[in-house]
N, C-alpha and C. Protein backbone atom coordinates (compact mmCIF):
# COMPACT_ATOMS: atom_id res chain seq x y z
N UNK A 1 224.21 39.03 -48.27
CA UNK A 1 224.17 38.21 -47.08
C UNK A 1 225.28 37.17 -47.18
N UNK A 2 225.69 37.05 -45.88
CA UNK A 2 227.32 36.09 -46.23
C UNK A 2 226.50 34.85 -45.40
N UNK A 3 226.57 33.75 -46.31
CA UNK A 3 226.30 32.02 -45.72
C UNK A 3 227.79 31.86 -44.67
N UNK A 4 227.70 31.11 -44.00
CA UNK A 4 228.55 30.35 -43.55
C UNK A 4 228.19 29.12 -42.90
N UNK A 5 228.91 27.65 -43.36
CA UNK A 5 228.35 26.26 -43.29
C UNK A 5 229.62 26.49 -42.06
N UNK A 6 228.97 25.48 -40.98
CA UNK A 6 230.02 24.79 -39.91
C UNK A 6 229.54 23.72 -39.33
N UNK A 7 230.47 22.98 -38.71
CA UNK A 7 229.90 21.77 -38.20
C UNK A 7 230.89 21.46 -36.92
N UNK A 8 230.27 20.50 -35.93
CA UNK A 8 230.95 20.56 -34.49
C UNK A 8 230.81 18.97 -34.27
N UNK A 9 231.65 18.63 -33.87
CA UNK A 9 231.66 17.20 -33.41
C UNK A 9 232.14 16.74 -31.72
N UNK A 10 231.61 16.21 -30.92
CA UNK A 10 231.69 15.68 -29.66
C UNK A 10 232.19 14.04 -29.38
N UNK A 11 233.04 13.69 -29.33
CA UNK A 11 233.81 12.42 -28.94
C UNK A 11 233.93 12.01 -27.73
N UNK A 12 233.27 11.46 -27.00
CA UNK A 12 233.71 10.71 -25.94
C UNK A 12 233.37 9.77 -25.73
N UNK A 13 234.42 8.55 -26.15
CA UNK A 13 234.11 7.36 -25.90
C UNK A 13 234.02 6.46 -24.70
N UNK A 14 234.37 6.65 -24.02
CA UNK A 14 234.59 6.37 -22.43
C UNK A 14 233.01 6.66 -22.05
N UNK A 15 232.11 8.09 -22.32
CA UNK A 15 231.00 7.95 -22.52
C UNK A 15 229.72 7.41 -23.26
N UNK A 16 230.70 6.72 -24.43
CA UNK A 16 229.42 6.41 -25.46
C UNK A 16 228.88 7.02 -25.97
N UNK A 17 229.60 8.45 -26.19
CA UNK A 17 229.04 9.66 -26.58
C UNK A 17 229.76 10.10 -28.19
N UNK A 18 229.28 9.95 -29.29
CA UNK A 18 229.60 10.17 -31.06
C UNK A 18 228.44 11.38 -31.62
N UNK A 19 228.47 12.91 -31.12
CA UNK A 19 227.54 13.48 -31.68
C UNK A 19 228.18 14.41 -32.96
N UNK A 20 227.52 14.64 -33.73
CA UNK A 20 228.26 15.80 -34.94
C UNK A 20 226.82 16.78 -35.60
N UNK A 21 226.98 17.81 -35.70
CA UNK A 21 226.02 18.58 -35.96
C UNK A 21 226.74 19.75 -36.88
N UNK A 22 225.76 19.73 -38.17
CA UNK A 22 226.19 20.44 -39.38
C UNK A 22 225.01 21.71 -39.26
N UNK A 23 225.52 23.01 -39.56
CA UNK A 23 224.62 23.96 -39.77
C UNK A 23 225.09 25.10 -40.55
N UNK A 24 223.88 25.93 -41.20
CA UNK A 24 224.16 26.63 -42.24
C UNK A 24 223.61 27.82 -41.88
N UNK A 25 224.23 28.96 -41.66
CA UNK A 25 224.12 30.01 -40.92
C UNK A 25 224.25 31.53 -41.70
N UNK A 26 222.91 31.74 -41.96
CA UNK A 26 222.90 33.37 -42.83
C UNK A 26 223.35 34.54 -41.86
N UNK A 27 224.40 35.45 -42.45
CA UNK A 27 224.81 36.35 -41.18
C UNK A 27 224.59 37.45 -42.32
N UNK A 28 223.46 38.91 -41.92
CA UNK A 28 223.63 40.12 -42.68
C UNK A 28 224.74 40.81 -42.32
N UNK A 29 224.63 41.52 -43.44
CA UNK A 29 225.92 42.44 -43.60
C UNK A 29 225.40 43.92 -43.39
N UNK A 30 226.58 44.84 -43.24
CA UNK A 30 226.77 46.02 -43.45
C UNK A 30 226.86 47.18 -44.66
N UNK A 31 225.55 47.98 -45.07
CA UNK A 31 226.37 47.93 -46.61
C UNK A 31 225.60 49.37 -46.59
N UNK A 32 226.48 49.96 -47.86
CA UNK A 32 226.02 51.27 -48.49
C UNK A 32 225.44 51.16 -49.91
N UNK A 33 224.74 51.95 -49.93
CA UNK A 33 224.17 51.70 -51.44
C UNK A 33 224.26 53.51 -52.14
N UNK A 34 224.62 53.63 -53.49
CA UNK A 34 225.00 55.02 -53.64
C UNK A 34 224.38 55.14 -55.49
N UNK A 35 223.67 56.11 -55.69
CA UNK A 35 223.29 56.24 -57.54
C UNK A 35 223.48 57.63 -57.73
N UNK A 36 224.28 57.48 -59.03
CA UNK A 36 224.49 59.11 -59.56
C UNK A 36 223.62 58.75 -60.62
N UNK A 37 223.24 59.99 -61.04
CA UNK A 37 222.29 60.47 -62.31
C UNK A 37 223.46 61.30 -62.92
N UNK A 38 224.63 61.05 -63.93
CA UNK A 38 225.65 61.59 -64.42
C UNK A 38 224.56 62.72 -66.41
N UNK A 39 223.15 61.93 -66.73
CA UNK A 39 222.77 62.41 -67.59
C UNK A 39 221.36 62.32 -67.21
N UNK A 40 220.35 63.10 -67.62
CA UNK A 40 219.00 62.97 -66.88
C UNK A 40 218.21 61.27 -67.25
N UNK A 41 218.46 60.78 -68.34
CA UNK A 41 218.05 59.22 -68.88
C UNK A 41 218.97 57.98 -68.06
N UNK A 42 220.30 58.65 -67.71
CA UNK A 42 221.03 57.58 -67.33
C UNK A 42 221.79 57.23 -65.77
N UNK A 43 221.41 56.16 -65.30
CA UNK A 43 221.65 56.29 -63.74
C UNK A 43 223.18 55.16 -63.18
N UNK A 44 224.06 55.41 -62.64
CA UNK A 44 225.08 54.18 -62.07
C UNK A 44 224.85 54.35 -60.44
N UNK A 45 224.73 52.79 -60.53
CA UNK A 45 223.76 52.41 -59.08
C UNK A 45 225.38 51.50 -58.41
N UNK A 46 225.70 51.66 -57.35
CA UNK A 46 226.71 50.79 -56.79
C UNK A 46 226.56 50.25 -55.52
N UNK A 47 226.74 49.55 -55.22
CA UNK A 47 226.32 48.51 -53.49
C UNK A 47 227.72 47.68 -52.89
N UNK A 48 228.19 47.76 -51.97
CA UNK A 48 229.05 47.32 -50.89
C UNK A 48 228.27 46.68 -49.80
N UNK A 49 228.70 45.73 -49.37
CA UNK A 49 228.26 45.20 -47.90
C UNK A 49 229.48 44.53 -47.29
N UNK A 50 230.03 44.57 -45.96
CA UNK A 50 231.14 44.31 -45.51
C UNK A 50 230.94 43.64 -43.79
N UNK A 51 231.69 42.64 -43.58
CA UNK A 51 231.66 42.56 -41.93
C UNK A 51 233.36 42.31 -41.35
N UNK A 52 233.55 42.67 -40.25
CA UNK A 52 234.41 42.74 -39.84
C UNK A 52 234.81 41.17 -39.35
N UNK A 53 236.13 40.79 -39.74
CA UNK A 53 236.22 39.08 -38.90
C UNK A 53 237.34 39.28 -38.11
N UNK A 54 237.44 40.27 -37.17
CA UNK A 54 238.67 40.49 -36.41
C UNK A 54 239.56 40.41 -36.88
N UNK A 55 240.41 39.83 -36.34
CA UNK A 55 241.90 39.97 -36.48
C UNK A 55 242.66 38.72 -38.09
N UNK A 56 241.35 38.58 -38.76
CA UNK A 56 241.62 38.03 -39.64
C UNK A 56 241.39 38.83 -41.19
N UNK A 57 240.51 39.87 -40.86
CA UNK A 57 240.29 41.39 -41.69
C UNK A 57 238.72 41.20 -41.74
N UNK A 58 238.52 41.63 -42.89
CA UNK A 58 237.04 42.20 -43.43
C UNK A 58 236.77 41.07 -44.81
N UNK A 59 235.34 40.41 -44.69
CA UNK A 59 234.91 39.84 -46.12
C UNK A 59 234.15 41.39 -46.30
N UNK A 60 234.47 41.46 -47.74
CA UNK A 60 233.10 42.51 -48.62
C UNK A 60 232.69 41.68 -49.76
N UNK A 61 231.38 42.20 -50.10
CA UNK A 61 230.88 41.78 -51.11
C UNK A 61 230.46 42.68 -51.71
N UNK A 62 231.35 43.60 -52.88
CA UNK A 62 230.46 44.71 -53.74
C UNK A 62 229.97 44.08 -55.04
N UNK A 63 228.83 44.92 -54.91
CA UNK A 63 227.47 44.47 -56.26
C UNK A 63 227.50 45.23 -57.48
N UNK A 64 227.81 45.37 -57.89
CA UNK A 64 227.61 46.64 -59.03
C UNK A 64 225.90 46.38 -59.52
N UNK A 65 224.99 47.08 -59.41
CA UNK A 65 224.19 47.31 -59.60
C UNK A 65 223.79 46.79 -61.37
């Protein structure tokens, strides 16, 4: 799961208006999960999860099991 913290601020003084608001925002991901059994006792487990951020590319986060 990818966190992402942001925060927004509103200025208008002419209104009397000073607001700012911080938030912390869980976004799921996309992911594959894949296990070979290469010996009957022994297993390799691997995990990817990925999201697309447009035109800025892709975060992934692979896990190795």
């Amino acid at each position: 799961m990818l966190v992402v913290n942001g925060n927004v601020q509103l200025k208008a003084p002419s209104l009397a208006i000073d607001q700012k608001e911080d938030k912390t925002v869980p976004i799921p991901m996309i992911g594959l999960i894949g296990r070979v059994y290469p010996i009957r006792w022994v297993n390799l487990t691997a995990k990817a999860s990925g999201l697309s951020l447009g035109s800025y590319g892709y975060a992934l986060m692979p896990k190795p099991a």
